[in-house]
Protein backbone atom coordinates (compact mmCIF):
# COMPACT_ATOMS: atom_id res chain seq x y z
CA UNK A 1 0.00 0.00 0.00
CA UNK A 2 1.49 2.86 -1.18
CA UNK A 3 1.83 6.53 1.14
CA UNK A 4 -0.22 9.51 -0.04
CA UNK A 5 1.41 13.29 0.36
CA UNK A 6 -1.20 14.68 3.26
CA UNK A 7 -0.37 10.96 5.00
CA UNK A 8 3.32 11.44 4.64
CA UNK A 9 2.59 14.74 6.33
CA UNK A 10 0.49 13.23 9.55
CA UNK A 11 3.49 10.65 9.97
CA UNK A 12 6.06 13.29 9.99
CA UNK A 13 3.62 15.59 12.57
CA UNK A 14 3.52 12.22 14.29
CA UNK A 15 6.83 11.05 14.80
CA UNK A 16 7.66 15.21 15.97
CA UNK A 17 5.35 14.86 18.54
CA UNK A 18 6.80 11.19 19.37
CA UNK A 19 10.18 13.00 19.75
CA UNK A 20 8.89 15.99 22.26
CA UNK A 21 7.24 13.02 24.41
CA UNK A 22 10.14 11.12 24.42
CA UNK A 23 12.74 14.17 25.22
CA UNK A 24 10.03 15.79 27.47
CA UNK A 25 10.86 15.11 31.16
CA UNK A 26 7.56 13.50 33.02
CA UNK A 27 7.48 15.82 36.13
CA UNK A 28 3.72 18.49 37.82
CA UNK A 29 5.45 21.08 35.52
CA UNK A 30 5.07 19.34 32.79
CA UNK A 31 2.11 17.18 32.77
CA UNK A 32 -0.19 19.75 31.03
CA UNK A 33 2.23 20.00 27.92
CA UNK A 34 2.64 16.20 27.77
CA UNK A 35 -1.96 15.75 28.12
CA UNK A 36 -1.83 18.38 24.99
CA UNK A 37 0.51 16.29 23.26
CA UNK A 38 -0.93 13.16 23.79
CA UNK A 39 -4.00 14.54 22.54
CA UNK A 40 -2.72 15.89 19.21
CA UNK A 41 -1.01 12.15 18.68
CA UNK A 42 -4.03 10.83 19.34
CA UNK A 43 -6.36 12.74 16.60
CA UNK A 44 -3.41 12.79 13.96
CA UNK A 45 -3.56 8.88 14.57
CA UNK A 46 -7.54 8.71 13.83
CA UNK A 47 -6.81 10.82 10.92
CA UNK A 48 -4.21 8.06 9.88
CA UNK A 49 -6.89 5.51 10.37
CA UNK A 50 -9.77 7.04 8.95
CA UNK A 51 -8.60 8.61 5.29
CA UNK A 52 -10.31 11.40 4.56
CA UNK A 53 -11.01 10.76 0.66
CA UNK A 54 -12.92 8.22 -1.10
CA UNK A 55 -10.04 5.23 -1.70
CA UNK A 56 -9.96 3.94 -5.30
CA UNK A 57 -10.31 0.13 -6.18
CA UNK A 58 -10.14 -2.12 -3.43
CA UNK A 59 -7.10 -4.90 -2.66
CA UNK A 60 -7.38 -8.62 -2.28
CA UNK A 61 -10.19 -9.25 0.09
CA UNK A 62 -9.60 -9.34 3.45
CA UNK A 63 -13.38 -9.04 4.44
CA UNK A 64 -14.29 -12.56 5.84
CA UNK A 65 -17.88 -13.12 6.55
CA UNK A 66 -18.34 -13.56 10.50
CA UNK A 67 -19.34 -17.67 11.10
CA UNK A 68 -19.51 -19.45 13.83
CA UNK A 69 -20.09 -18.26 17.67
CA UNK A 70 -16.88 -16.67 18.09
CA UNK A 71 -13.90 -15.15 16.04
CA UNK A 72 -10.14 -15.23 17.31
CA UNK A 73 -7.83 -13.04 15.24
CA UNK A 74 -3.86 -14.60 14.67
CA UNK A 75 -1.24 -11.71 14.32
CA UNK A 76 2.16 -12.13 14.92
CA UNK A 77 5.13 -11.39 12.88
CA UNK A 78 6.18 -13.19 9.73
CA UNK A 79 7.19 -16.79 10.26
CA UNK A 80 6.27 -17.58 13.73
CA UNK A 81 4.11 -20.49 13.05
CA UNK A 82 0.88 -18.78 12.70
CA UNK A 83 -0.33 -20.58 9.67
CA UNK A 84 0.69 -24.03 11.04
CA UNK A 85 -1.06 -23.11 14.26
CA UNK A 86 -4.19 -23.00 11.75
CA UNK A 87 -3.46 -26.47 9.65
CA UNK A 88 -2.94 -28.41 13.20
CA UNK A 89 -6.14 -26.60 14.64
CA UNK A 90 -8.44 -27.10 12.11
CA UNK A 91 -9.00 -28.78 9.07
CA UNK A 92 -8.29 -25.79 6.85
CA UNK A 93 -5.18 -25.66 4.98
CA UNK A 94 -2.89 -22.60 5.13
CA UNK A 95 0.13 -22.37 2.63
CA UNK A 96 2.72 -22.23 5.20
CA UNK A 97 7.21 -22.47 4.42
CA UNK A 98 10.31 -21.42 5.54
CA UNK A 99 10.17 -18.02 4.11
CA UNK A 100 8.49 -15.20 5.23
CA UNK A 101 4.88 -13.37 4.03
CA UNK A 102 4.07 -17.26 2.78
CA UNK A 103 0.41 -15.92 3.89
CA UNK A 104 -1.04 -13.00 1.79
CA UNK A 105 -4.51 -12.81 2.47
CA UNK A 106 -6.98 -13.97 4.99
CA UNK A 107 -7.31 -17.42 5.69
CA UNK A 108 -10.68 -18.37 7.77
CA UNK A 109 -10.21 -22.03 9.74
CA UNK A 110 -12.87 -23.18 11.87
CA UNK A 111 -12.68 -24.89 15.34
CA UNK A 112 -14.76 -26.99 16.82
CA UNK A 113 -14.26 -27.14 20.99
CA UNK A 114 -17.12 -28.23 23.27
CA UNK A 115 -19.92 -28.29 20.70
CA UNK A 116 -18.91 -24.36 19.64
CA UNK A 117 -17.88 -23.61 16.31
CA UNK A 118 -15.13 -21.09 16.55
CA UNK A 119 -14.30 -19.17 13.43
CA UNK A 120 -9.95 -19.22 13.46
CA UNK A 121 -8.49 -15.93 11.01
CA UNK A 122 -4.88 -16.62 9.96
CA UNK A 123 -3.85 -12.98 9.05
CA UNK A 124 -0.63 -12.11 6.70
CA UNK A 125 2.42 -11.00 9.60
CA UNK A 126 2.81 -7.63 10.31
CA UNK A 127 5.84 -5.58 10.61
CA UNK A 128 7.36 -2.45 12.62
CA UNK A 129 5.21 0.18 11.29
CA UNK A 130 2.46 -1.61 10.30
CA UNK A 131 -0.06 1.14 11.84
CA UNK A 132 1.07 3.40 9.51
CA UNK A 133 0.25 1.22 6.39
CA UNK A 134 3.75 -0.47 5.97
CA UNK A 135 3.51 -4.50 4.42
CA UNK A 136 -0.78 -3.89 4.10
CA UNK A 137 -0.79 -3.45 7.90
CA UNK A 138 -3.93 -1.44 8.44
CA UNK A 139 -5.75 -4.33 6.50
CA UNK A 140 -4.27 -7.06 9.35
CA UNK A 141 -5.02 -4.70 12.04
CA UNK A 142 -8.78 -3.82 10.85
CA UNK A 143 -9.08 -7.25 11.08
CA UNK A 144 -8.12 -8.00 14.25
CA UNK A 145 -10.30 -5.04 15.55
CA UNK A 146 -13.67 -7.73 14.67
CA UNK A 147 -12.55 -10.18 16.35
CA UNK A 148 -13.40 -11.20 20.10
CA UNK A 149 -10.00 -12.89 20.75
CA UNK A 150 -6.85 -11.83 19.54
CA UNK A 151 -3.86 -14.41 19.92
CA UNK A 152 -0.34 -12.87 19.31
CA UNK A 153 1.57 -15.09 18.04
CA UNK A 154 5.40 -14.79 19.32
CA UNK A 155 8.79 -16.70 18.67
CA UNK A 156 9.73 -18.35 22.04
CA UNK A 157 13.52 -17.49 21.13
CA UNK A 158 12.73 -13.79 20.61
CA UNK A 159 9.86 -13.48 22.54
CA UNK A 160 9.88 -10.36 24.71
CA UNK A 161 11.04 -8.02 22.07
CA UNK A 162 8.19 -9.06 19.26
CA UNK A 163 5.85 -8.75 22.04
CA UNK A 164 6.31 -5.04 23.30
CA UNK A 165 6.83 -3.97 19.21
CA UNK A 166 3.27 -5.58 18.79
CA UNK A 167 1.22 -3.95 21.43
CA UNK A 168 2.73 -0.66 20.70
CA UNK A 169 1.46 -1.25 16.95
CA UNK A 170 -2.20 -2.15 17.98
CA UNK A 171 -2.13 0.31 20.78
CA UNK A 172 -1.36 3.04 18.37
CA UNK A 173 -4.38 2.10 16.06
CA UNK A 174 -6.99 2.19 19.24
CA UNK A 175 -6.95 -1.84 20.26
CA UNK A 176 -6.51 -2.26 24.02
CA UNK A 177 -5.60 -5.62 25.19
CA UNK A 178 -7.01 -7.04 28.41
CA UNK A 179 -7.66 -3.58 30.06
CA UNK A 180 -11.23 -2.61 30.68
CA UNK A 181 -12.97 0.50 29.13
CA UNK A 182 -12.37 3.41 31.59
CA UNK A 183 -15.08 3.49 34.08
CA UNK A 184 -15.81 8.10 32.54
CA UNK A 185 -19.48 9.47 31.46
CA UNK A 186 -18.66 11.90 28.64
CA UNK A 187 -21.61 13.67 27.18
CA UNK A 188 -21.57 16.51 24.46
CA UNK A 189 -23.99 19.33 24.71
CA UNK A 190 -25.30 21.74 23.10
CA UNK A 191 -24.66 24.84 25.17
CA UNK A 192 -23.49 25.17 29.08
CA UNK A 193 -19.65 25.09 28.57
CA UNK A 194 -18.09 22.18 30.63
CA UNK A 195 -19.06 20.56 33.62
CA UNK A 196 -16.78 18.44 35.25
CA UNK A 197 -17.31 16.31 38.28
CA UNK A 198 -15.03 13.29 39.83
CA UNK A 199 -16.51 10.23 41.95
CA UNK A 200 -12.69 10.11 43.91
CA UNK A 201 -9.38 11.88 43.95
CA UNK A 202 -7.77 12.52 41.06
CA UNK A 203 -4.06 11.76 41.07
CA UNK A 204 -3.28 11.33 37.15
CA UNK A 205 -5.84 14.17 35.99
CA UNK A 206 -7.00 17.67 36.69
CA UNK A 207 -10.09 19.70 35.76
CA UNK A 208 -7.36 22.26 33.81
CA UNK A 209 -5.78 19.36 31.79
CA UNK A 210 -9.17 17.95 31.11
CA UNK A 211 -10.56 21.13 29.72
CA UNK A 212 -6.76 21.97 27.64
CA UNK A 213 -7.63 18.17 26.11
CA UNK A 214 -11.07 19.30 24.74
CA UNK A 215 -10.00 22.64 23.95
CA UNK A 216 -7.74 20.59 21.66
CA UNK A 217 -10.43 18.64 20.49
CA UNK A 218 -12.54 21.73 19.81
CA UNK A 219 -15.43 20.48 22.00
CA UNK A 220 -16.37 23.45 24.48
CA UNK A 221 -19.92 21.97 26.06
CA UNK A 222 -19.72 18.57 27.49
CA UNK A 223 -20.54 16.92 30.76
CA UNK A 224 -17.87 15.09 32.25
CA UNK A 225 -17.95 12.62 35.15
CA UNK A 226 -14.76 10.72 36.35
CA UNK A 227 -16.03 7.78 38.13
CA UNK A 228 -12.33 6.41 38.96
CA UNK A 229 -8.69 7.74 38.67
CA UNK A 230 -8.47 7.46 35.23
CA UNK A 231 -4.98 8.82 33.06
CA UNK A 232 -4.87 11.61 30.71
CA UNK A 233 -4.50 8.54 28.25
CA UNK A 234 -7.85 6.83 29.12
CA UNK A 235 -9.63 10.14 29.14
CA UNK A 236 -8.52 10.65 25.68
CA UNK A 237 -9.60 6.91 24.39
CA UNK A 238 -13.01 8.10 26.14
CA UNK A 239 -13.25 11.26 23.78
CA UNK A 240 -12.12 9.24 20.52
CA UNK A 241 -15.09 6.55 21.49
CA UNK A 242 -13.10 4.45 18.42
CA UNK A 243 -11.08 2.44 20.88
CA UNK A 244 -11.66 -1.50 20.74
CA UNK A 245 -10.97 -3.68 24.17
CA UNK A 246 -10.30 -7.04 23.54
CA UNK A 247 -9.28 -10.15 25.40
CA UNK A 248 -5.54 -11.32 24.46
CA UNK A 249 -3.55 -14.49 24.53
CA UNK A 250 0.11 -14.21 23.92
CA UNK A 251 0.82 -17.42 22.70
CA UNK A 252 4.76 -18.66 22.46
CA UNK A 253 6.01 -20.42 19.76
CA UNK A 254 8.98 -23.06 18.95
CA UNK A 255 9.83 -23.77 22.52
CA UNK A 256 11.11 -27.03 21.33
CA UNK A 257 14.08 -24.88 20.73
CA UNK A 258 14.46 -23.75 24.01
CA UNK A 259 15.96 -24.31 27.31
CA UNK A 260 13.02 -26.19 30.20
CA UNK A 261 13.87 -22.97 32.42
CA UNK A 262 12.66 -20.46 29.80
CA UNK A 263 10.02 -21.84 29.16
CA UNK A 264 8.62 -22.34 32.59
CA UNK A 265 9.91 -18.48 33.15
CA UNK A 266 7.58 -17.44 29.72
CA UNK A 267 4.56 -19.90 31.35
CA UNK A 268 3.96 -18.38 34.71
CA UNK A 269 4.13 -14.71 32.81
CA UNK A 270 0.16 -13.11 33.04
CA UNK A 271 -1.92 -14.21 29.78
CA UNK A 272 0.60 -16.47 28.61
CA UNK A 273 0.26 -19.98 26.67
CA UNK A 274 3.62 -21.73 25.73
CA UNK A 275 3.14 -24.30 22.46
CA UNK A 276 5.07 -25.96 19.90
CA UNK A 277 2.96 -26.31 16.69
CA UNK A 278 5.75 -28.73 14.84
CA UNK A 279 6.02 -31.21 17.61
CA UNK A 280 2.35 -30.61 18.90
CA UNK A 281 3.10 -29.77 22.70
CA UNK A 282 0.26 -28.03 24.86
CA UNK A 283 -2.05 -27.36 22.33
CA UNK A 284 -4.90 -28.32 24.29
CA UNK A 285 -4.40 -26.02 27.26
CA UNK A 286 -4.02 -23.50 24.07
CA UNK A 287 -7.98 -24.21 23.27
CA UNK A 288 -9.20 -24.49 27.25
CA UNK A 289 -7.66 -20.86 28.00
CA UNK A 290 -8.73 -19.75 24.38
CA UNK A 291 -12.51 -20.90 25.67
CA UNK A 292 -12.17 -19.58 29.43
CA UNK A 293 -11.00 -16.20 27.74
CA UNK A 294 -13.68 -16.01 25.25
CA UNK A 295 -16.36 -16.14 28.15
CA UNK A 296 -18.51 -18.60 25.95
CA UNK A 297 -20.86 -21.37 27.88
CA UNK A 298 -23.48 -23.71 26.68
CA UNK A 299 -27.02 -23.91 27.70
CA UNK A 300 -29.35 -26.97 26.92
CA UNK A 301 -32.81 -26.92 26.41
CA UNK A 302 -35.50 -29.38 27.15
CA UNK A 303 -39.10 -29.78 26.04
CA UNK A 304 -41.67 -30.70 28.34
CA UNK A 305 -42.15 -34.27 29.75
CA UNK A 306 -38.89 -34.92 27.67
CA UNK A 307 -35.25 -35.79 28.61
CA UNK A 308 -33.07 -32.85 28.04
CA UNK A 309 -31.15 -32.58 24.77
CA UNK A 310 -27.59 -32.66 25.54
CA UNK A 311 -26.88 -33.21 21.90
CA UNK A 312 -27.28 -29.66 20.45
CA UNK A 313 -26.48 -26.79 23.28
CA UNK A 314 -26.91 -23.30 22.38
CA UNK A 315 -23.38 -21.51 22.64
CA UNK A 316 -24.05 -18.01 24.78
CA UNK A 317 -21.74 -15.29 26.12
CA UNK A 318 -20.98 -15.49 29.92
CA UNK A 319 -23.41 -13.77 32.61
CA UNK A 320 -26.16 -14.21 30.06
CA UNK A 321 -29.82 -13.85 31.12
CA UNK A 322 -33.02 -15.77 30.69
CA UNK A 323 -33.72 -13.20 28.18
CA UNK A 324 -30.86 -13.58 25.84
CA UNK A 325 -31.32 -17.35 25.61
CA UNK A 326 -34.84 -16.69 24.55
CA UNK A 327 -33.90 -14.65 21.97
CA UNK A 328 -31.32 -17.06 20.81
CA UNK A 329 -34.09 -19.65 20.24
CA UNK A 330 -36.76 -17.54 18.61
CA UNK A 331 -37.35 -13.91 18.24
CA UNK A 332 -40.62 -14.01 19.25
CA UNK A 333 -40.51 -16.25 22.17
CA UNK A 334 -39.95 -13.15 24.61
CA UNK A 335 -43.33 -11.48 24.06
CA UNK A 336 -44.57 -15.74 24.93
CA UNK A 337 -42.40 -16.02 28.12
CA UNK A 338 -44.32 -16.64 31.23
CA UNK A 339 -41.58 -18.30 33.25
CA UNK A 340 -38.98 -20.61 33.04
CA UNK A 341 -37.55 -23.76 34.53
CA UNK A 342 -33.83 -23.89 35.45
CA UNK A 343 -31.94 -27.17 36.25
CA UNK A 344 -27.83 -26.65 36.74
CA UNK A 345 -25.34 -24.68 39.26
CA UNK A 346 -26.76 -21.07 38.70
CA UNK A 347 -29.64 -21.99 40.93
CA UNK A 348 -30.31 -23.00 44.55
CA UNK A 349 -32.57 -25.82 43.94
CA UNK A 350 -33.29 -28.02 40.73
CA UNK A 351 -35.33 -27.29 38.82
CA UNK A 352 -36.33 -23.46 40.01
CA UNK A 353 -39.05 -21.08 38.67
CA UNK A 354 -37.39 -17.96 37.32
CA UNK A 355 -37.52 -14.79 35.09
CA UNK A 356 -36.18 -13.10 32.09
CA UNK A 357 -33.53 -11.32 34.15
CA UNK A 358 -31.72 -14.51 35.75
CA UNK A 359 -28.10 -15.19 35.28
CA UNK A 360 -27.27 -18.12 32.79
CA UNK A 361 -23.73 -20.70 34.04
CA UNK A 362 -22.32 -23.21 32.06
CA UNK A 363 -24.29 -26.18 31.47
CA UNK A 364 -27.49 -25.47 32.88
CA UNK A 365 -30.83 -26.75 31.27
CA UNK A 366 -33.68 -24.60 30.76
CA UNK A 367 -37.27 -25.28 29.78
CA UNK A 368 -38.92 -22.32 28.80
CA UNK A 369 -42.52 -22.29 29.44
CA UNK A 370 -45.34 -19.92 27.30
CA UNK A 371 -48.49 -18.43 28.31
C-alpha cells in the first residue's frame, strides 16, 4: 500500500510529537504539555486511520464473513508459526514455508471445541510500522479489531522483544488488550460550557488538563464525570469513542528450541500460553484458555415431559440472562415467556421457577414455558 502526500505529512507531525514526548521530562510542571501532546497524537492517529477521501479500487479481500459463535484473530510477525497453528487446529489448509509473508490474504479455519464452532483468522504477519500502512498493515489490524480474541503469536527465542513492538502497533491504532474500558461518562452538549465532576481523587488528571484536552479537540460543552482515577491517556480513548478492548492471549512459539527454564519463566508470565505447533506440545491447554478467555458457555434446552437434549447446546456469552437465551431460540418467544424452569449450578434448587432477568452458568438446562 502505497503513502499519499497529506499521509506522509500526519506521519512526519507524528513522529515530531513522538520526539517531544520522548525528550520531554515527566514531572507536575510538565504534565499539562505532555496531556496536549498526547491529545494531538491521538487525533493525527484517527486521521491516519480514517482517510479522509474516497479510496480507489479495493485490494485482495480481506473481508471474511463472520461464522460461527466466536472469532479469534492470529497476528504475529512473519514466520512464527501462525499458519501451522491454523493447519494443526483445524481442518483448513494454510500455505505455510520457511520463508516469510508465505500468507497473503486472509485465511478463515474453523474450530470446533465443546460443541462451539469457533471461526480461526490466519492474518498475513505484520511488521514495525504496520499502523502506519507499511507490508498492508492497516488491512491485518482492521481485522483483528472484529474479532473477540486476539492471539499474538510470538517466537519463544525472541519473545519479549516481538511482544512489546506488537502492542505498541495495535495500541497506536486504538486496540486495548485485556484492560477494561475506563469506568468516565462523557456527554456533548449543546450549550453550558463544561461541567466536570469526579466520583474520587484525582491523582493522574486535573479539571485544567481535562478542559486543555477538549479545547484541543474543539469540543467546548460537554458533561464530564470521572467515576475512577483514570490517566490523561484513558480520558482521551473516552473522547475518541473508536477504541476497541479485547481479550488477548500471547501465545509462544517453537519452545522445542528452548531451554526447560525459559520456558517455565515465559509460562507463569500473566496471559501467557507456551506451544510448539511442529512437535504438537500443549495445544490443548491453548484451546481451554482460548474458551475460558472467550467467556462462551453452553445452555441446553429441554421440552416438556422430555429428557433434556444434551446433543445440540446453544453456545451463549458469559453472565447471560433468561432473556438472551430466549432470543437465541426464537425472536418471538420473549413477548410468549411466562416463566422458566432452570436445572444446573446457577440456581439454589433443581429445577427453580425464574424470570427473564436470571443469570445463565455453564451447562445449565432450561425449559422455557409460554403463556
Amino acid at each position: 500500500m502505497t503513502l499519499k502526500p497529506e499521509d506522509m505529512g500526519i506521519l512526519e507531525k507524528i513522529a515530531e510529537i513522538e520526539r517531544e514526548i520522548a525528550r520531554t521530562q515527566k514531572n507536575k510542571a510538565t504534565e499539562y504539555h505532555l496531556g496536549l501532546l498526547k491529545a494531538k497524537l491521538a487525533k493525527y492517529r484517527q486521521q491516519l486511520l480514517e482517510p479522509t477521501t474516497k479510496a480507489g479500487a479495493k485490494g485482495e479481500g480481506f473481508d471474511v464473513m463472520k461464522s460461527g459463535d466466536a472469532r479469534v484473530a492470529l497476528i504475529g510477525f512473519p514466520s512464527v508459526g501462525k499458519s501451522t497453528l491454523l493447519n494443526t487446529l483445524t481442518a483448513t489448509h494454510s500455505e505455510s514455508a520457511s520463508y516469510e509473508f508465505t500468507t497473503l490474504t486472509c485465511i478463515p479455519g474453523v474450530i470446533q471445541y465443546n460443541g462451539a464452532n469457533i471461526q480461526l483468522l490466519d492474518l498475513p504477519g505484520i511488521i514495525e510500522g504496520a499502523s502506519q500502512g507499511k507490508g498492508r498493515g492497516r488491512q491485518v489490524i482492521a481485522v483483528a479489531r472484529t474479532a473477540d480474541l486476539v492471539i499474538i503469536m510470538l517466537d519463544a527465542m525472541k519473545g519479549d522483544v516481538q511482544r512489546s513492538l506488537l502492542e505498541k502497533e495495535l495500541e497506536s491504532v486504538g486496540i486495548r488488550l485485556n484492560k477494561k474500558r475506563p469506568n468516565i461518562y462523557f456527554k456533548l452538549k449543546k450549550g453550558g460550557g463544561v461541567s466536570f465532576n469526579s466520583m474520587c481523587p484525582l491523582t493522574h488528571c486535573s479539571e485544567k488538563l481535562v478542559q486543555m484536552i477538549l479545547h484541543e479537540y474543539k469540543i467546548f460543552n460537554c458533561e464530564v464525570l470521572f467515576r475512577e482515577d483514570c490517566t490523561a491517556d484513558e480520558f482521551i480513548d473516552v473522547i475518541c469513542g473508536n477504541r476497541v478492548y479485547l481479550p488477548c492471549l500471547y501465545v509462544y512459539n517453537k519452545i522445542d528450541q528452548i531451554s526447560i527454564e525459559e520456558v517455565d519463566r515465559i509460562a507463569h508470565q500473566p496471559y501467557s500460553v507456551v506451544i510448539s505447533c511442529e512437535m504438537k506440545l500443549n495445544l490443548d491447554y491453548l484451546l481451554e484458555k482460548m474458551w475460558e478467555h472467550l467467556a462462551l458457555i453452553i445452555v441446553y434446552t429441554k421440552r416438556r415431559g422430555c429428557p433434556p437434549d444434551f446433543g445440540d447446546g446453544i453456545i451463549m456469552r458469559r453472565s447471560c440472562s433468561v432473556e438472551h437465551v430466549c432470543h437465541s431460540i426464537h425472536r418471538q418467544l420473549k413477548s410468549q415467556f411466562k416463566y422458566a424452569l432452570v436445572w444446573g449450578t446457577s440456581v439454589k434448587y433443581s429445577p427453580q421457577r425464574v424470570g427473564l432477568q436470571h443469570v445463565m452458568c455453564h451447562e445449565d438446562v432450561i425449559q422455557v414455558m409460554k403463556k
